[in-house]
N, C-alpha and C. Protein backbone atom coordinates (compact mmCIF):
# COMPACT_ATOMS: atom_id res chain seq x y z
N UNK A 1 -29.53 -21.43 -44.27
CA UNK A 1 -29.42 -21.89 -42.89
C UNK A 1 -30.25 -20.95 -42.01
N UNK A 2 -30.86 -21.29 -41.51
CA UNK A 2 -32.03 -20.41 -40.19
C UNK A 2 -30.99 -20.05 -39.32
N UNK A 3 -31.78 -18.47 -38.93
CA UNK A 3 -30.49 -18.06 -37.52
C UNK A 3 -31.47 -18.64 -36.15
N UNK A 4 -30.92 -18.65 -35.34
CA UNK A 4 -31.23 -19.14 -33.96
C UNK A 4 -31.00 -18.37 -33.40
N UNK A 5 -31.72 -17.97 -32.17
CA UNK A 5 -30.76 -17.03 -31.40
C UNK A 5 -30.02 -17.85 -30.18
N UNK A 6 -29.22 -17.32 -29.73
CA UNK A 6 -28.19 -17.68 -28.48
C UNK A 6 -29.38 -18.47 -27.31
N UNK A 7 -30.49 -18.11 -27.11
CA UNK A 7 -30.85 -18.89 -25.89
C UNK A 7 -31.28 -20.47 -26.50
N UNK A 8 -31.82 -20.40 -28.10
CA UNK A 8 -32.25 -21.83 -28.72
C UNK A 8 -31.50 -22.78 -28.70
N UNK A 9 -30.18 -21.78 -29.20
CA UNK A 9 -29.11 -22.78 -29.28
C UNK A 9 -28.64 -23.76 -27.86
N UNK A 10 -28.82 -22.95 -26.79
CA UNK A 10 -28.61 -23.35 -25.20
C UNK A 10 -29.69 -24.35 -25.13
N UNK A 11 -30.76 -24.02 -25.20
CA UNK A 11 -31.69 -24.79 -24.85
C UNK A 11 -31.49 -26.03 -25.84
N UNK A 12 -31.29 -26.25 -26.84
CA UNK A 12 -30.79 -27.14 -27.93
C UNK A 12 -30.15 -28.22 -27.35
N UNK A 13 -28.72 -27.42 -26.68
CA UNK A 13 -27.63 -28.09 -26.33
C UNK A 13 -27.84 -28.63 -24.92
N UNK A 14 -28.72 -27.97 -24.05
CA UNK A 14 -29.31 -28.74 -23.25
C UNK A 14 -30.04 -29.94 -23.20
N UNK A 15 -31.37 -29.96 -23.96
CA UNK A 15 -32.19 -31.23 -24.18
C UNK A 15 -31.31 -32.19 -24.92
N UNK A 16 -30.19 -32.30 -25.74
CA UNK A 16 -29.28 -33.04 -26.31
C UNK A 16 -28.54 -33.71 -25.48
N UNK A 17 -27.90 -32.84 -23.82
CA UNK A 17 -27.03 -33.68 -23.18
C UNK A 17 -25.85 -33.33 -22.94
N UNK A 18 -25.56 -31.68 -24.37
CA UNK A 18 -24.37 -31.58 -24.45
C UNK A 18 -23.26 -30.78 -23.20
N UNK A 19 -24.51 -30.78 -21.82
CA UNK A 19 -23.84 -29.98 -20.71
C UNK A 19 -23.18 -31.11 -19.41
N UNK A 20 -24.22 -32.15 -19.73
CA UNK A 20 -24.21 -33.03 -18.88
C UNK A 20 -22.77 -33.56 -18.16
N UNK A 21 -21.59 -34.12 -18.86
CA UNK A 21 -20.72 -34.05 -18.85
C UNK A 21 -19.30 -33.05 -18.60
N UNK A 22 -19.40 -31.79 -18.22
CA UNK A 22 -18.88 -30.56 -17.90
C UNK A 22 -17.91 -30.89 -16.74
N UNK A 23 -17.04 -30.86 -16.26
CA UNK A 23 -15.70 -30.74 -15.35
C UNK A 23 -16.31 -30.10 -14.51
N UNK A 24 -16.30 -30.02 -13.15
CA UNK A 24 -16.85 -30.03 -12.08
C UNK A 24 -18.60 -29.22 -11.94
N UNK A 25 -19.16 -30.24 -12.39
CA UNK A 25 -20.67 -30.59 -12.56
C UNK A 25 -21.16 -30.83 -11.32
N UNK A 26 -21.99 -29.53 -10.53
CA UNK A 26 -22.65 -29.69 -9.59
C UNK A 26 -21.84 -29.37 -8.59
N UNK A 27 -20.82 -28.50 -8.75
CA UNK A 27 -19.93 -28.39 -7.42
C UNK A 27 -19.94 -26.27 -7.76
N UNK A 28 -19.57 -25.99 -6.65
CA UNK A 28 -19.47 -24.06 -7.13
C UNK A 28 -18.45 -23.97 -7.94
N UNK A 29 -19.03 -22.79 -8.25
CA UNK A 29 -17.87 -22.15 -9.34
C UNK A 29 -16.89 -21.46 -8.62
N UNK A 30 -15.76 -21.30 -9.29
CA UNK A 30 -14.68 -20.80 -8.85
C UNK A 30 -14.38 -19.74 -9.20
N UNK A 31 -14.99 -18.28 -8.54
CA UNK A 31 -15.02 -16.87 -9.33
C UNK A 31 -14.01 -16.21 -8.87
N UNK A 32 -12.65 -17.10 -8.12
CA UNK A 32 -11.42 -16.43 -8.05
C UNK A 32 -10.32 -15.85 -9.01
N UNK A 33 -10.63 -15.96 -10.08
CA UNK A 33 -9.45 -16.22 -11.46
C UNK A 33 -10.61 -14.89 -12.45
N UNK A 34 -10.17 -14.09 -12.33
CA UNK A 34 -10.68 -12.87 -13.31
C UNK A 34 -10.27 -13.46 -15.17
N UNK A 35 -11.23 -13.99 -15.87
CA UNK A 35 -10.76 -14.60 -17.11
C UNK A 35 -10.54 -12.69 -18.29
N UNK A 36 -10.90 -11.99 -17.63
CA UNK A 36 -10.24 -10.83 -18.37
C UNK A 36 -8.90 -10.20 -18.00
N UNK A 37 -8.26 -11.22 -16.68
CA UNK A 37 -6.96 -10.43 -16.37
C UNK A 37 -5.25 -11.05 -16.95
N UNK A 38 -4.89 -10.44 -17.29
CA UNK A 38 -3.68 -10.76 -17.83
C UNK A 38 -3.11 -12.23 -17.41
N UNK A 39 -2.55 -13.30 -17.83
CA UNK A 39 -2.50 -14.54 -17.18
C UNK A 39 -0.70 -14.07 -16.50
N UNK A 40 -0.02 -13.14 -17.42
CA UNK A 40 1.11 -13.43 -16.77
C UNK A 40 1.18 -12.61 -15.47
N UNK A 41 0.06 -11.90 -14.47
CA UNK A 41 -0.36 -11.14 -13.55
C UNK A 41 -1.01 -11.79 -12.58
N UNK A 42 -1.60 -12.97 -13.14
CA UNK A 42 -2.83 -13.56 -12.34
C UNK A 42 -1.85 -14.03 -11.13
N UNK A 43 -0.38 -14.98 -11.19
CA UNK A 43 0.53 -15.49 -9.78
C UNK A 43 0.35 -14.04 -9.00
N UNK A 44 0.78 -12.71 -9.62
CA UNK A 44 1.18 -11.61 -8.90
C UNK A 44 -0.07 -10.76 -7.95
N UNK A 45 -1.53 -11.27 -8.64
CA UNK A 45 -2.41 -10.57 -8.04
C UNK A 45 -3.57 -11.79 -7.22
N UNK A 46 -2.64 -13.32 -7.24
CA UNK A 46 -2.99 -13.98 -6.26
C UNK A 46 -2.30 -13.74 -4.86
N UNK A 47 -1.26 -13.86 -5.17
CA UNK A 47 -0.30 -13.43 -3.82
C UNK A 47 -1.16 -12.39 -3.23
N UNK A 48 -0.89 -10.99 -3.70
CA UNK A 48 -1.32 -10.01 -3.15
C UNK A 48 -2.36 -10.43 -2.59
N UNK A 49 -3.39 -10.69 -2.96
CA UNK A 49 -5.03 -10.67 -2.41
C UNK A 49 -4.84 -12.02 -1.48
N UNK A 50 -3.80 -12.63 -1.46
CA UNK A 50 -3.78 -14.24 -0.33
C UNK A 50 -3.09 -13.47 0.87
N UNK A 51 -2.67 -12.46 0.94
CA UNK A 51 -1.50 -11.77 1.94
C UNK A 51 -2.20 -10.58 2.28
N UNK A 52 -3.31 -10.47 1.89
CA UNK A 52 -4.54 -9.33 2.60
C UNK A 52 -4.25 -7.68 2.01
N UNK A 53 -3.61 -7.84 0.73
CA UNK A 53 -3.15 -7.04 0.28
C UNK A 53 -3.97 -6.51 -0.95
N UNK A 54 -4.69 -5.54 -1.55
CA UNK A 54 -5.64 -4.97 -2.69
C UNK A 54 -5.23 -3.85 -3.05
N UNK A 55 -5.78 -3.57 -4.51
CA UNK A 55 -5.76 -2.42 -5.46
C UNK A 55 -5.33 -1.42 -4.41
N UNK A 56 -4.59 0.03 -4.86
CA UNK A 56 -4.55 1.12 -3.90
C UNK A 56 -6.02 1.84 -4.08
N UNK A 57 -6.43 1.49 -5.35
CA UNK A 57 -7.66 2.99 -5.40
C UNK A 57 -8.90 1.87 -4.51
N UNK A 58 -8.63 0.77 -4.11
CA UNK A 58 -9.93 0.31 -3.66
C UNK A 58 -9.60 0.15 -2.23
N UNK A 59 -8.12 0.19 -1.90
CA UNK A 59 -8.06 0.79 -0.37
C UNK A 59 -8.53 2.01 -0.02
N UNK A 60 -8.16 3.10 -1.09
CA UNK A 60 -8.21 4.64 -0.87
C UNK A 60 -9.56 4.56 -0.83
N UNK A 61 -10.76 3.59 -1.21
CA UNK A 61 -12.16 3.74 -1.26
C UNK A 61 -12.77 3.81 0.36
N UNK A 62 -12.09 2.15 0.95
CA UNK A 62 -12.08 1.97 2.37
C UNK A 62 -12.14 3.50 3.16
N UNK A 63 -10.81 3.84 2.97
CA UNK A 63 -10.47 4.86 3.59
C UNK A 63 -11.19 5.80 3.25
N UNK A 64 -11.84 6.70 2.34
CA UNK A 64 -12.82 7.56 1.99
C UNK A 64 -14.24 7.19 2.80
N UNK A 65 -14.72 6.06 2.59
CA UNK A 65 -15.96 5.46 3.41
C UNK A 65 -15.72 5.78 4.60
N UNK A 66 -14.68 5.38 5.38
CA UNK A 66 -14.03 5.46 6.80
C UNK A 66 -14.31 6.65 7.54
N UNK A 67 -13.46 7.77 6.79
CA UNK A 67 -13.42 9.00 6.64
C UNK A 67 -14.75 9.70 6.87
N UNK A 68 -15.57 9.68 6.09
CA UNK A 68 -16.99 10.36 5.86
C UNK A 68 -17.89 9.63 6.76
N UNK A 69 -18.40 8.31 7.30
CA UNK A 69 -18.99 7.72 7.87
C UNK A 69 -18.04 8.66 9.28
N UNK A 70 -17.05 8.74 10.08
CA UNK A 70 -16.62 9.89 11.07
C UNK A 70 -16.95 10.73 11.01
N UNK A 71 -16.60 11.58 10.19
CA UNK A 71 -17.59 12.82 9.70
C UNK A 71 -18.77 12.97 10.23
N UNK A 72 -19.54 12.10 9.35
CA UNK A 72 -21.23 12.10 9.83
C UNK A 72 -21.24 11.64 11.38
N UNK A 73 -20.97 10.80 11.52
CA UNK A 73 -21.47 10.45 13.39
C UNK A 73 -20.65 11.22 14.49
N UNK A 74 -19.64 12.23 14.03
CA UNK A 74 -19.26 13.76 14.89
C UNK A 74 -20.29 14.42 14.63
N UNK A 75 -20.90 14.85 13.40
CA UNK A 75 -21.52 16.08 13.65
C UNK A 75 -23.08 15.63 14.06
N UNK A 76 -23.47 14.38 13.65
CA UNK A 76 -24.47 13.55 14.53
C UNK A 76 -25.09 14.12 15.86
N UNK A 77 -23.23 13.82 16.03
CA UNK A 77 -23.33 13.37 18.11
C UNK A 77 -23.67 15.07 18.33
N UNK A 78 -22.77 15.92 17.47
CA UNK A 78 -23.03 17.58 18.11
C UNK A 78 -24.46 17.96 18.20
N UNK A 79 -25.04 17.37 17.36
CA UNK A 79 -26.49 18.36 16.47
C UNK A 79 -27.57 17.35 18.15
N UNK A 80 -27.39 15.80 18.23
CA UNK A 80 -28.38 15.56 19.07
C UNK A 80 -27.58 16.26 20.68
N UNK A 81 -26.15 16.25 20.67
CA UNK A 81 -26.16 16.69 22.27
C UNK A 81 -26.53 18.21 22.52
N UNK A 82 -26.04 19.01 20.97
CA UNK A 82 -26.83 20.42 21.19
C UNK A 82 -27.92 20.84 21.24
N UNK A 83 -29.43 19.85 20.66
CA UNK A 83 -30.37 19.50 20.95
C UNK A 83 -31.03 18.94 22.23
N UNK A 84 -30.19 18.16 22.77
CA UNK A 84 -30.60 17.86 24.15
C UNK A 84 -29.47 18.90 25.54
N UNK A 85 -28.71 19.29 24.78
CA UNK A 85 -27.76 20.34 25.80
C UNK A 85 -29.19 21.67 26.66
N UNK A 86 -29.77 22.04 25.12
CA UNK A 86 -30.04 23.43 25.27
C UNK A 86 -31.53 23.70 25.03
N UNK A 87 -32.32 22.05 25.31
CA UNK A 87 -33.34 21.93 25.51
C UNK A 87 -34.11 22.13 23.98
N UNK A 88 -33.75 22.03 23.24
CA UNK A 88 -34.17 22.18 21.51
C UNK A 88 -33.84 23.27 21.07
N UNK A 89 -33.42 24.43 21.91
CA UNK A 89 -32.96 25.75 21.26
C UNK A 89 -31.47 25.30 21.24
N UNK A 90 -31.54 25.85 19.54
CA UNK A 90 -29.99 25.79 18.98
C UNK A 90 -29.03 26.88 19.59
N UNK A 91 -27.87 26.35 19.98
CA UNK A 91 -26.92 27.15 20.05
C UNK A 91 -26.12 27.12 18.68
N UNK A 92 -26.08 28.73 18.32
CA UNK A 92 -25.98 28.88 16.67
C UNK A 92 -24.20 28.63 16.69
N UNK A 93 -23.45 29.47 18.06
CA UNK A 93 -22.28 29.24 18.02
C UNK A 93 -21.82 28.04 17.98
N UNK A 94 -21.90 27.42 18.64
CA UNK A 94 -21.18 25.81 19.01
C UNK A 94 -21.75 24.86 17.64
N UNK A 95 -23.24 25.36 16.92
CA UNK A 95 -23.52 24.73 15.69
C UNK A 95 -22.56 25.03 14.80
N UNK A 96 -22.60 26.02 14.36
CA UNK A 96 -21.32 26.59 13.97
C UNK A 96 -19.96 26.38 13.60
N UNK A 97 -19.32 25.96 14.69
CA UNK A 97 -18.52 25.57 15.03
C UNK A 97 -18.36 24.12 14.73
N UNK A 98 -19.16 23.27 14.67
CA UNK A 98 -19.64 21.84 14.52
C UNK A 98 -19.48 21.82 13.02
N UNK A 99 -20.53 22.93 12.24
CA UNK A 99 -20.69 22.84 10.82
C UNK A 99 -19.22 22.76 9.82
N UNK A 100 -18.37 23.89 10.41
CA UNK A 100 -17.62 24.53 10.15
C UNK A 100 -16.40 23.16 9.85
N UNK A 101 -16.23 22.66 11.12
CA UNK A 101 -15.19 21.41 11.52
C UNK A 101 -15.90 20.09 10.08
N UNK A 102 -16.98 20.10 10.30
CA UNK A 102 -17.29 19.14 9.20
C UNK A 102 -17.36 19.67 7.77
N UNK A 103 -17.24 20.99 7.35
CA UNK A 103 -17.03 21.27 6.26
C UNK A 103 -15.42 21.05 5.49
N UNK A 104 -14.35 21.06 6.76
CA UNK A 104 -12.84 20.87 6.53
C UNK A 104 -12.88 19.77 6.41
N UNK A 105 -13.38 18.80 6.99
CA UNK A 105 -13.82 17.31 7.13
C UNK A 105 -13.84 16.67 5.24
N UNK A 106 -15.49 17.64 4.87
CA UNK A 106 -15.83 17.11 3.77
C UNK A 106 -14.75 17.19 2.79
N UNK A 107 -14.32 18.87 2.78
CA UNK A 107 -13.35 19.16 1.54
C UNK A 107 -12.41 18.31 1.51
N UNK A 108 -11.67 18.03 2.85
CA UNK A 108 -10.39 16.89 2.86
C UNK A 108 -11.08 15.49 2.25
N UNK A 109 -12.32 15.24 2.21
CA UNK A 109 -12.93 13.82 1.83
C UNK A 109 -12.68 13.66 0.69
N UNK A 110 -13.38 15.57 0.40
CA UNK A 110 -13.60 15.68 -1.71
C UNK A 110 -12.80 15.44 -2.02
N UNK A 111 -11.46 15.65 -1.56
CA UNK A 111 -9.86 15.77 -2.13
C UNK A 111 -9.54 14.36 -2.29
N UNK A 112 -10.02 13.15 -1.43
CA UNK A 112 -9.86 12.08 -1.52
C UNK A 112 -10.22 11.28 -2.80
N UNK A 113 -11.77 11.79 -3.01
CA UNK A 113 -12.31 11.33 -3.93
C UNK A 113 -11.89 11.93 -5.21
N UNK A 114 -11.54 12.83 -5.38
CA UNK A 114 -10.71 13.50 -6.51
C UNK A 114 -9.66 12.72 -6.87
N UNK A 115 -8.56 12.29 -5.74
CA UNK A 115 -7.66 11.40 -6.44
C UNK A 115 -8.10 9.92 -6.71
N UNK A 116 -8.82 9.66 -5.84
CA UNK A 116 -9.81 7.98 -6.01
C UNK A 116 -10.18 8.05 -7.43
N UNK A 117 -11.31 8.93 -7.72
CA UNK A 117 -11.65 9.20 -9.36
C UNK A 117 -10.59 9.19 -10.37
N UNK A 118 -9.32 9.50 -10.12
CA UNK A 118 -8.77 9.83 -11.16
C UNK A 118 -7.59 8.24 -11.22
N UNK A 119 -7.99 7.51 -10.17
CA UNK A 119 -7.09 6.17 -9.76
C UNK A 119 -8.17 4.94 -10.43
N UNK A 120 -9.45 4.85 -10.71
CA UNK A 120 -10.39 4.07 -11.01
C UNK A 120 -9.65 3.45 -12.36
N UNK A 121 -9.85 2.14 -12.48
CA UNK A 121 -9.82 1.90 -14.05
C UNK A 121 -11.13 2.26 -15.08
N UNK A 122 -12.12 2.86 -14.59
CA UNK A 122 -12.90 3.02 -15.57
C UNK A 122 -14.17 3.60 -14.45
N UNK A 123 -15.17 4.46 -15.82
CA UNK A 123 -15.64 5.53 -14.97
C UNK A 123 -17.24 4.90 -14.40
N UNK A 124 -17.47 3.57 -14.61
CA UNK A 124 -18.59 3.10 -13.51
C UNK A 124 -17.80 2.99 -12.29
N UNK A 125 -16.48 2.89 -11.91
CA UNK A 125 -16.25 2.99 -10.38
C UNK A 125 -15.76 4.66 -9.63
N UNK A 126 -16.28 5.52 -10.21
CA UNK A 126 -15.37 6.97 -9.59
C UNK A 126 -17.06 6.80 -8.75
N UNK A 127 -16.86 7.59 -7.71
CA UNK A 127 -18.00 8.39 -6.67
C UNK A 127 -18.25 9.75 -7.04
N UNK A 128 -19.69 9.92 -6.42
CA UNK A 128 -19.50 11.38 -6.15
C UNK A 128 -19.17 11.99 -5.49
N UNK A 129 -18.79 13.91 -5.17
CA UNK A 129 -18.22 14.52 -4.18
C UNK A 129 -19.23 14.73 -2.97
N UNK A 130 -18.90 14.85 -1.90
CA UNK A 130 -19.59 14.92 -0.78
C UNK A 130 -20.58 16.17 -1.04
N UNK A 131 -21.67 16.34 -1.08
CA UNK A 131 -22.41 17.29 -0.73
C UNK A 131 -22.17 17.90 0.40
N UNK A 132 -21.47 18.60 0.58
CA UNK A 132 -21.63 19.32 1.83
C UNK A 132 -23.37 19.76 2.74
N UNK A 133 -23.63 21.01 2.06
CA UNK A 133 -24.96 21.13 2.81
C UNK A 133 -26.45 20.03 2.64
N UNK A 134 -25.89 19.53 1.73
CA UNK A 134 -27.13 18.06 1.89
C UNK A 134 -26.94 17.00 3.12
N UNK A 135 -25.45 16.99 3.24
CA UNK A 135 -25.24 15.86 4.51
C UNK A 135 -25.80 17.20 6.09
N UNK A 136 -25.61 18.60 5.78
CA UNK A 136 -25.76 18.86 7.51
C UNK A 136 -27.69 18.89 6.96
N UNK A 137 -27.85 19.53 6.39
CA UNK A 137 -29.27 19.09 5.91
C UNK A 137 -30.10 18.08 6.46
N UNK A 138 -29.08 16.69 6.17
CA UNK A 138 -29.80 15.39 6.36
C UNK A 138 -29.70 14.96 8.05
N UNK A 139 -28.51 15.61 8.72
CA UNK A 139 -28.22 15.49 9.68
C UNK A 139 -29.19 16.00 10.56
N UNK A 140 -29.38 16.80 10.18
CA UNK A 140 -30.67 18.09 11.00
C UNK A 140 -32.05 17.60 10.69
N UNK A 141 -32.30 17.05 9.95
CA UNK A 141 -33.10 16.50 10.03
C UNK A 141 -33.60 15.02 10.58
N UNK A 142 -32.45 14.38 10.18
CA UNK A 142 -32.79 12.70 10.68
C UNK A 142 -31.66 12.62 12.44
N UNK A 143 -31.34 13.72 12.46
CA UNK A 143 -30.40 13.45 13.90
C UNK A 143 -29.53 12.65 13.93
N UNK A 144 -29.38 11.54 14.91
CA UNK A 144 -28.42 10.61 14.59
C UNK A 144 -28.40 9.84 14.27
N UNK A 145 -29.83 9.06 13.38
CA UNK A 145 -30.36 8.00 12.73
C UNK A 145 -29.62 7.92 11.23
């Protein structure tokens, strides 16, 4: 018997007809129903998601995004008003002070993502930890863009 591979066979079963006939043919698909999730779960994790309700580690994600996107547009706003405060000369104190507040910022973020990572079902969804000096880095450089 000759092997075929998987697309011949499709294409096979195509020019034959054998799709033509298919249960809702030409209408969208219905990518609400996870066919890898447990069926006796699926009533329990319709509810939830019909009642605006989701995973905790993919709320705790929300909230991490939330979190760090504040972060960045505080120390944003400091770096362009201390820039336009003091005429382009940095005030090192009040930078400082700015850096400092967003470094407690980040660590409380990292801490987030530490438990987020360890809440993931699997390790294509963990993040990485905040870079600290790459974000004031990027800040200082791109301002509040």
């Amino acid at each position: 018997m000759p092997e075929y591979s998987i697309e011949e066979i499709i294409r096979q079963a195509i020019q034959e007809g054998k799709f033509d006939d298919l249960p809702g043919k030409g209408k969208p698909l219905n990518l609400d129903q996870n066919p890898q999730q447990d069926p006796e779960w699926r009533v329990a994790h319709h509810l939830l998601k019909s009642s605006g309700f989701s995973l905790p580690w993919i709320e705790l994600l929300g909230e991490i995004n939330n979190n760090l996107q504040q972060a960045r547009d505080s120390l944003a706003r400091s770096w362009v008003w201390l820039q336009s405060e003091y005429g382009g000369q940095l005030n090192t104190v009040e930078w400082q002070a700015s850096i400092e507040l967003f470094e407690q910022q980040a660590q409380a973020i990292n801490e987030q993502i530490r438990t987020y990572n360890l809440k993931v079902p699997t390790l294509r969804f963990q993040i990485p930890l905040v870079d600290i000096h790459r974000e004031i880095e990027q800040i200082m450089k791109n301002g509040d863009s």
